[in-house]
N, C-alpha and C. Protein backbone atom coordinates (compact mmCIF):
# COMPACT_ATOMS: atom_id res chain seq x y z
N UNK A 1 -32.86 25.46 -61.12
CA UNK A 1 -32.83 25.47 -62.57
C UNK A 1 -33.72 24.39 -63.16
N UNK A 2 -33.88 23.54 -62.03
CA UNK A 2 -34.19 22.42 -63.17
C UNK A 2 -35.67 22.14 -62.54
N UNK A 3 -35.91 22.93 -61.19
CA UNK A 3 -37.40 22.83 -61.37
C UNK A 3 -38.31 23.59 -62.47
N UNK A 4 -37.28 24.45 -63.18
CA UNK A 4 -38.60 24.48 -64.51
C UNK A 4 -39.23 23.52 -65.04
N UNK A 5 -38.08 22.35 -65.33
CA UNK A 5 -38.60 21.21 -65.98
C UNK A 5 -40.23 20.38 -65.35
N UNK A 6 -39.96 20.49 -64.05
CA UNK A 6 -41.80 20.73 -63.54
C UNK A 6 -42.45 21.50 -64.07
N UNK A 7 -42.02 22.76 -63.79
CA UNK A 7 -43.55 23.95 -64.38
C UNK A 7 -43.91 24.03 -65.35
N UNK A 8 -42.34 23.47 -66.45
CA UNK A 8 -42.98 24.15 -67.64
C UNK A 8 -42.97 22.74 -68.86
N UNK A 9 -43.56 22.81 -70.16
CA UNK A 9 -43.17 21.71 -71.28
C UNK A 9 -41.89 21.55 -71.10
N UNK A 10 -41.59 20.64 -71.92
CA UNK A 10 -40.09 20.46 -72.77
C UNK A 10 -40.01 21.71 -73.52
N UNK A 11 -40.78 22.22 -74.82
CA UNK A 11 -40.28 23.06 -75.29
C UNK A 11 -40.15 24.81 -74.89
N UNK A 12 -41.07 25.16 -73.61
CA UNK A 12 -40.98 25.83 -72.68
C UNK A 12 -39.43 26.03 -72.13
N UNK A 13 -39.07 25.06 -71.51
CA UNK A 13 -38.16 24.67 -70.98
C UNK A 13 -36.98 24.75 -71.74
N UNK A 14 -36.71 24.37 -73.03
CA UNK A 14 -35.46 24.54 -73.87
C UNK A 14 -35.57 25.87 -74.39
N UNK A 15 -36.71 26.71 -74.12
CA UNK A 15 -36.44 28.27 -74.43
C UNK A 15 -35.78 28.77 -73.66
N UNK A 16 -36.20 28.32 -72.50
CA UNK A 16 -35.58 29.04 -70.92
C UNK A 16 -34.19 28.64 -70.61
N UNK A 17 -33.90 27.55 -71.51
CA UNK A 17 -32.06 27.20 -71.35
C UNK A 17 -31.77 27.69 -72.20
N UNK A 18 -31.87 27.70 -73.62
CA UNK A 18 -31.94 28.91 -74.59
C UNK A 18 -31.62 30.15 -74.16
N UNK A 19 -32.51 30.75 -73.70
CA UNK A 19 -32.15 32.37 -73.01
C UNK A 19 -30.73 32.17 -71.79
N UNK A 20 -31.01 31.25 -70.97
CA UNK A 20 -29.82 31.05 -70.22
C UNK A 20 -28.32 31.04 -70.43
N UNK A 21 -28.29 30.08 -71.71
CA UNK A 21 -27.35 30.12 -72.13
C UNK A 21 -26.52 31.12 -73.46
N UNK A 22 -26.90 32.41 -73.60
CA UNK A 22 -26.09 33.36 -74.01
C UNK A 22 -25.24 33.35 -73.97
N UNK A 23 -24.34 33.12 -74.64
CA UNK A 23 -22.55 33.78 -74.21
C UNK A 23 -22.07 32.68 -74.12
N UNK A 24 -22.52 31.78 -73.98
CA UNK A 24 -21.30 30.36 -73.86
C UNK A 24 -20.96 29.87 -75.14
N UNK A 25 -19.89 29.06 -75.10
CA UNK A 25 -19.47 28.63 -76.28
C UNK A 25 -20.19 27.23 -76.57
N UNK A 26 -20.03 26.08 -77.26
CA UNK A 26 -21.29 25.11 -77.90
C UNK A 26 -20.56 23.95 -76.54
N UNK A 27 -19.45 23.80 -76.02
CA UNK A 27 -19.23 22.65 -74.93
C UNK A 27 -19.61 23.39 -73.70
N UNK A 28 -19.43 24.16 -73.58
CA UNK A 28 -20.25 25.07 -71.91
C UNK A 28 -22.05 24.73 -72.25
N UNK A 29 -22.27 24.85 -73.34
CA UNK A 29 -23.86 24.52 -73.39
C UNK A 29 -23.94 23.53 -73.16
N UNK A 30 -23.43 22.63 -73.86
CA UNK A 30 -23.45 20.85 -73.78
C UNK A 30 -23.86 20.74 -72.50
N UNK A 31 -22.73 20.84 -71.82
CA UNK A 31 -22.40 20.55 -70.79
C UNK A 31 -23.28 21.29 -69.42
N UNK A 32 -24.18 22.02 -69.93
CA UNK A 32 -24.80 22.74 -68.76
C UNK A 32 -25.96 21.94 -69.32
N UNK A 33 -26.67 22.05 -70.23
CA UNK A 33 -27.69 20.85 -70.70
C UNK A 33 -27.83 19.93 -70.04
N UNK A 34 -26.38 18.75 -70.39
CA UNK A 34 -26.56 17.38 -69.78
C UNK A 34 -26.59 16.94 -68.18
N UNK A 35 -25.89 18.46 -67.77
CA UNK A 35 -25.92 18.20 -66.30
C UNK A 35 -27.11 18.92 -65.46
N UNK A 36 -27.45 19.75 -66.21
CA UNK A 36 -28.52 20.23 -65.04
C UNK A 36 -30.02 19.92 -65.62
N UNK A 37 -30.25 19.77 -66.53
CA UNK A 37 -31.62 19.83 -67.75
C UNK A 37 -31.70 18.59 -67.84
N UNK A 38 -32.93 18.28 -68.89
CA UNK A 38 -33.16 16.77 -69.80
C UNK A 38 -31.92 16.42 -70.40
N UNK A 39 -31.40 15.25 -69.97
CA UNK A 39 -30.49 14.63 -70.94
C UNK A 39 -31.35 14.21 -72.10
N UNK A 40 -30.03 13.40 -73.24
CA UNK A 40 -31.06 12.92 -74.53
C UNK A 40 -31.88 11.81 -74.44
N UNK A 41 -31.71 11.08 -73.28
CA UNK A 41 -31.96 9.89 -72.50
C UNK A 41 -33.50 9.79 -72.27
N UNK A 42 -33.96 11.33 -71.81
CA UNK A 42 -35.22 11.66 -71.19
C UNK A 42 -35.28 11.60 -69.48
N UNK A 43 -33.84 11.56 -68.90
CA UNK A 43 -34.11 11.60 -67.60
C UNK A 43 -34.21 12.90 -66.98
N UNK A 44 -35.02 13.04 -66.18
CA UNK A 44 -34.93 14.79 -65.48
C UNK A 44 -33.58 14.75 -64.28
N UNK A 45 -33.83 16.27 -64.11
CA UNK A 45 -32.52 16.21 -63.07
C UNK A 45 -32.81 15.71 -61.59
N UNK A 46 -33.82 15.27 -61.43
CA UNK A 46 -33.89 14.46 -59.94
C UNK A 46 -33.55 13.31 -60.19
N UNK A 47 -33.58 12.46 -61.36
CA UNK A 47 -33.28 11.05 -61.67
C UNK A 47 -32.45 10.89 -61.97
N UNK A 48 -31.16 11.72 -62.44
CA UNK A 48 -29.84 11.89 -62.88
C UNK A 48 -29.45 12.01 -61.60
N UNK A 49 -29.57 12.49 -60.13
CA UNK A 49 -29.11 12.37 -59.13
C UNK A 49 -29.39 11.43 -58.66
N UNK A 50 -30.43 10.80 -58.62
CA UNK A 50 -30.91 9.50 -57.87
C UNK A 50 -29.53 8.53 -58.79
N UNK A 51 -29.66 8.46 -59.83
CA UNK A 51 -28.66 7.57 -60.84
C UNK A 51 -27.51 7.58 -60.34
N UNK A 52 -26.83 8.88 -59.87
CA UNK A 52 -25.58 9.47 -59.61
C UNK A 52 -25.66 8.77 -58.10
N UNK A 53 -26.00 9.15 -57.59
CA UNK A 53 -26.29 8.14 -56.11
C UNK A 53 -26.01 6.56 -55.95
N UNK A 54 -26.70 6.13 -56.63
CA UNK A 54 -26.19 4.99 -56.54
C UNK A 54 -25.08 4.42 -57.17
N UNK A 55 -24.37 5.18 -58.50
CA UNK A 55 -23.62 4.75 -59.01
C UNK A 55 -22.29 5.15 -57.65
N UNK A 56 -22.54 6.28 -56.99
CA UNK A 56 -21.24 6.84 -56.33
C UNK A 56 -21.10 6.01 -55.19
N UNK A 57 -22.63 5.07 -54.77
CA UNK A 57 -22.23 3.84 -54.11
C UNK A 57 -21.48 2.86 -54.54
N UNK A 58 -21.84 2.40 -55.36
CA UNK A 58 -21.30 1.01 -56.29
C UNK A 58 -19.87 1.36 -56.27
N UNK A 59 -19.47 2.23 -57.04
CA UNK A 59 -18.27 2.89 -56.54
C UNK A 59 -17.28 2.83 -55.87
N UNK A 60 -17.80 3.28 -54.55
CA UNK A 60 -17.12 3.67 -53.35
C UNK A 60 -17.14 2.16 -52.47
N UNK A 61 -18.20 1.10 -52.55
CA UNK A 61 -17.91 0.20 -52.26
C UNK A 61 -16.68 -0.68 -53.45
N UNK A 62 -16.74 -0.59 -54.56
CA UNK A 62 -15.88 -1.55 -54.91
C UNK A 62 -14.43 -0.66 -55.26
N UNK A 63 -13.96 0.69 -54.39
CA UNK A 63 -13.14 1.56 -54.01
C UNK A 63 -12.40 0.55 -52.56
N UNK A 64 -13.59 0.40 -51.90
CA UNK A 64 -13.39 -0.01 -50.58
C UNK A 64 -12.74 -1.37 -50.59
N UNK A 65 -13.57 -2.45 -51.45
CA UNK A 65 -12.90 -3.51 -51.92
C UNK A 65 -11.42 -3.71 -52.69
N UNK A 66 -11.16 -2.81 -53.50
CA UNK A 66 -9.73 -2.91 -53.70
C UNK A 66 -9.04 -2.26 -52.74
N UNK A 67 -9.58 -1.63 -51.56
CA UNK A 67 -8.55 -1.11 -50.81
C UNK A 67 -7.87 -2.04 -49.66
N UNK A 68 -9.04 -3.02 -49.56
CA UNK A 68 -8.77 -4.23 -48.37
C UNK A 68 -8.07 -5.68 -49.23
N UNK A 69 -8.44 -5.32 -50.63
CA UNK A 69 -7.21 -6.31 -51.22
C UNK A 69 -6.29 -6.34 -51.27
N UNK A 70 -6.12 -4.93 -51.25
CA UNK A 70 -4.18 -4.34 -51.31
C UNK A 70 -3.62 -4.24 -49.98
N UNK A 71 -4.68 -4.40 -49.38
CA UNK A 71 -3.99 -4.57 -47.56
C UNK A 71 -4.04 -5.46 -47.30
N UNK A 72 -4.65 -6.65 -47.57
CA UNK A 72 -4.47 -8.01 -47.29
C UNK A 72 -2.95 -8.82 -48.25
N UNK A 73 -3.34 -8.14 -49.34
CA UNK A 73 -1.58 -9.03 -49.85
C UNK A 73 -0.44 -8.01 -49.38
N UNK A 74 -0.27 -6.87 -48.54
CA UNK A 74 0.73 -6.39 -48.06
C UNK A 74 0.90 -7.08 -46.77
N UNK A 75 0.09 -7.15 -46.47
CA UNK A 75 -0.09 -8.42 -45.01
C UNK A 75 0.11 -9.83 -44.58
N UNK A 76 0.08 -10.13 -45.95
CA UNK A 76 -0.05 -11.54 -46.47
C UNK A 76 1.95 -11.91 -46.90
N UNK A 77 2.06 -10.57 -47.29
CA UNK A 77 4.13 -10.30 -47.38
C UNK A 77 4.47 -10.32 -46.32
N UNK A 78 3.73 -9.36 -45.52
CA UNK A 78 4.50 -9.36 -44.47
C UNK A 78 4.76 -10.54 -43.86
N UNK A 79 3.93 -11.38 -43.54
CA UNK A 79 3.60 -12.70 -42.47
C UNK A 79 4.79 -13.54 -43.48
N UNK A 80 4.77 -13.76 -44.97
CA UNK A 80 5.30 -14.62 -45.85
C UNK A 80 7.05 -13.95 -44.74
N UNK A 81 7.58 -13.02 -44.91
CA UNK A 81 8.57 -12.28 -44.47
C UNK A 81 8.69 -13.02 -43.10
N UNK A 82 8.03 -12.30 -42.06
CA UNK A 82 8.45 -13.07 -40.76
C UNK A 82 8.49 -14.44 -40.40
N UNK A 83 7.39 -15.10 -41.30
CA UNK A 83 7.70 -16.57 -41.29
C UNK A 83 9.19 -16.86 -41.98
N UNK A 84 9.70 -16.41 -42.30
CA UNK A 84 11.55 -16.84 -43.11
C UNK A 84 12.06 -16.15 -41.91
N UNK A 85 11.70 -15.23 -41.68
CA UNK A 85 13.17 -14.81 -40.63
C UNK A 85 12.68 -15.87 -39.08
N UNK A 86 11.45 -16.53 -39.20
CA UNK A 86 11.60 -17.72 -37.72
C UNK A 86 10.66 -17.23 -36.91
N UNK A 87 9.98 -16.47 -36.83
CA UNK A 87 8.78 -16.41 -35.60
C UNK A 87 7.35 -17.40 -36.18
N UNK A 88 7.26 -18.01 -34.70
CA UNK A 88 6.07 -18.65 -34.43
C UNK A 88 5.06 -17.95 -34.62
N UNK A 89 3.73 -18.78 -34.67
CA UNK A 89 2.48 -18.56 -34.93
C UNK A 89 2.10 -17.62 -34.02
N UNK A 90 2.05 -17.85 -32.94
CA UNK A 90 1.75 -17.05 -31.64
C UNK A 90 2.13 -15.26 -31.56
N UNK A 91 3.42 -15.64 -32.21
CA UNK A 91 4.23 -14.23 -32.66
C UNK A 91 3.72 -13.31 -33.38
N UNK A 92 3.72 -14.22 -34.86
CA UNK A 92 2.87 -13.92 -35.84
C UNK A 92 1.75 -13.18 -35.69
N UNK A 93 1.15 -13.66 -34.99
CA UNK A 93 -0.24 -12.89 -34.76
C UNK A 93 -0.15 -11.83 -33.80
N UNK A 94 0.98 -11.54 -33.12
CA UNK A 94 0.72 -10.45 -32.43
C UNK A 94 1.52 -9.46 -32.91
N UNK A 95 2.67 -10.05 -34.10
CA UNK A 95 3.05 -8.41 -35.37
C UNK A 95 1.96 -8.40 -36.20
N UNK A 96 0.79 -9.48 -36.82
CA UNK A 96 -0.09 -8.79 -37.11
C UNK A 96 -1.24 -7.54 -36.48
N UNK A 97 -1.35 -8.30 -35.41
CA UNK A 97 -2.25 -6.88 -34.57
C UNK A 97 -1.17 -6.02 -34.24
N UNK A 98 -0.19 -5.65 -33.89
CA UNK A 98 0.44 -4.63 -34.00
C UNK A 98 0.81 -3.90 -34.90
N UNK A 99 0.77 -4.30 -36.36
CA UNK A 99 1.05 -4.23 -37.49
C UNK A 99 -0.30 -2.83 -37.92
N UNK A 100 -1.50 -3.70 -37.55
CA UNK A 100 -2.74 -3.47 -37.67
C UNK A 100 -2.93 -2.05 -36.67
N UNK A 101 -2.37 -1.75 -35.60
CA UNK A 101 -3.00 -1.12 -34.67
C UNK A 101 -2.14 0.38 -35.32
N UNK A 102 -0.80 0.05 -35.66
CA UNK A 102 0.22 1.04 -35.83
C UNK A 102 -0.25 1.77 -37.37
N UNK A 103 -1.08 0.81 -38.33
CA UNK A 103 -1.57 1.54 -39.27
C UNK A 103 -2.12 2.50 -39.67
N UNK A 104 -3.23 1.70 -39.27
CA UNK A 104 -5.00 2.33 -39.04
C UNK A 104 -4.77 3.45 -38.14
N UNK A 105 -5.21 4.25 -38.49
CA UNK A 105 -5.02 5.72 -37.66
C UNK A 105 -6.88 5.98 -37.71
N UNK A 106 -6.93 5.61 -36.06
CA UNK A 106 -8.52 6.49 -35.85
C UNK A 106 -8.38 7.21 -34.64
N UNK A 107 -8.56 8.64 -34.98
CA UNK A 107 -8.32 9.75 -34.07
C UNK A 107 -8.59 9.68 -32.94
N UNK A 108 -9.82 8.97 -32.46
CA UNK A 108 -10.23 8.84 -31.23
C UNK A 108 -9.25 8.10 -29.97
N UNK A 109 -8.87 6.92 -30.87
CA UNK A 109 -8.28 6.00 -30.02
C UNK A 109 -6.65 5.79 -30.75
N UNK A 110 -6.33 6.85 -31.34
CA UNK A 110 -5.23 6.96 -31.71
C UNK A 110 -3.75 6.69 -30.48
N UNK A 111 -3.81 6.96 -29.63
CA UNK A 111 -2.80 6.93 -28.47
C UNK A 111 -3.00 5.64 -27.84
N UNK A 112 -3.71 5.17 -27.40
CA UNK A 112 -3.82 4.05 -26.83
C UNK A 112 -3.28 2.71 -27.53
N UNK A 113 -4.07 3.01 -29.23
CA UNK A 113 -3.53 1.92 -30.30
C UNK A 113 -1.95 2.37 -30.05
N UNK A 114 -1.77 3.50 -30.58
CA UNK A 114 0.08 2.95 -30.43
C UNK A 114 0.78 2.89 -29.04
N UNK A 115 0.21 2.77 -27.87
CA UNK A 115 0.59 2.13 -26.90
C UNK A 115 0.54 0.80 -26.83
N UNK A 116 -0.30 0.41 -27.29
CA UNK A 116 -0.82 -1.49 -27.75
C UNK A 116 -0.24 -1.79 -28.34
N UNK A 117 0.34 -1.07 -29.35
CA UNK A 117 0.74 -1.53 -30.54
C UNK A 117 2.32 -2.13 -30.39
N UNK A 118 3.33 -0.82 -29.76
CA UNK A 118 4.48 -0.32 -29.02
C UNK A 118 4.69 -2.13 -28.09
N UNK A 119 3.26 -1.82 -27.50
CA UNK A 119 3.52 -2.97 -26.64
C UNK A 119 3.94 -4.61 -26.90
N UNK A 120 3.19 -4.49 -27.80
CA UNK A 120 2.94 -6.14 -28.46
C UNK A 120 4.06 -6.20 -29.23
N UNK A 121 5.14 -5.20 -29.97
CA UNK A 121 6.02 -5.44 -30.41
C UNK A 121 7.36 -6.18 -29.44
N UNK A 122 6.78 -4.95 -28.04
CA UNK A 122 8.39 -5.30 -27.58
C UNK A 122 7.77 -6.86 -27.09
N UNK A 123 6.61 -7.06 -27.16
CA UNK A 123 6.37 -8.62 -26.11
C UNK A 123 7.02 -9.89 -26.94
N UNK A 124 6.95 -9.39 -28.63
CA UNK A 124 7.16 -9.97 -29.91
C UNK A 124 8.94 -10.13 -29.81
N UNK A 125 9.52 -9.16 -29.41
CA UNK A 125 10.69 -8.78 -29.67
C UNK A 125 11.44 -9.96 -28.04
N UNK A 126 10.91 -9.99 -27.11
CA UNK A 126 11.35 -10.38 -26.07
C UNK A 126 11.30 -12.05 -26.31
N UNK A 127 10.27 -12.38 -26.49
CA UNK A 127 10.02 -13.89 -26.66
C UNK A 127 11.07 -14.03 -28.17
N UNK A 128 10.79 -13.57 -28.86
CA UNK A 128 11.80 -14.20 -30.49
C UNK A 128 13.43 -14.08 -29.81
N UNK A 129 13.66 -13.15 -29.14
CA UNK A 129 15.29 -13.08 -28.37
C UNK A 129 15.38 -14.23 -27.40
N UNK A 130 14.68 -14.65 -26.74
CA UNK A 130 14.53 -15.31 -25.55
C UNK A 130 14.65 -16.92 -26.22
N UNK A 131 14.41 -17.24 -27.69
CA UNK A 131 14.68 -18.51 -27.69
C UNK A 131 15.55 -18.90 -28.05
């Protein structure tokens, strides 16, 4: 659609969305305009994707960033938690990696993590009984 905007003028071009758009109502036009055609901006539709591109980076990284914030202060409870009920540092760190392994779900190595995981609990569970 929007390689007309190569072949042909601007006003070429708004004939040919013109004819296209028959039958729609005035927000179906809008809206087929701004997304596939010249916005009012003057950007064509390869630069509205290039735009869209990077914005869906920016995005998805600072998506990614609140997602490791909200896992770090659930993590950050947790540890606050086991430190009151009495496990050592040593401990600590191995309900965090177990914590960690039992989460994160990656298909590949899915079985093994919760064998590790399984594991380090009961090692967690034996030493905190044992003192």
């Amino acid at each position: 659609m929007c390689t007309i905007n190569e072949k042909l003028g601007f006003e070429e071009t708004v004939e040919t969305m013109e004819k296209m758009m028959v039958g729609m109502n005035y927000n179906q036009r809008r809206q087929f305009y701004q997304t596939f055609c010249m916005s009012r901006m003057g950007y064509s539709f390869l630069d509205k994707i290039r735009r869209s591109n990077v914005f869906y980076k920016v995005n998805r990284s600072h998506m990614e960033n609140d997602i490791s914030e909200q896992l770090q202060k659930i993590e950050s409870k947790l540890i606050g938690t086991w430190e009151s009920m009495g496990y050592n540092e040593s401990e600590i760190e191995k309900l965090v990696r177990a914590n960690t392994l039992l989460s994160v779900k990656n298909k590949s190595t899915l079985r093994t993590d919760k064998k590790l995981g399984r594991k380090l609990l009961k090692e967690v569970q034996i030493s905190f009984s044992g003192r």
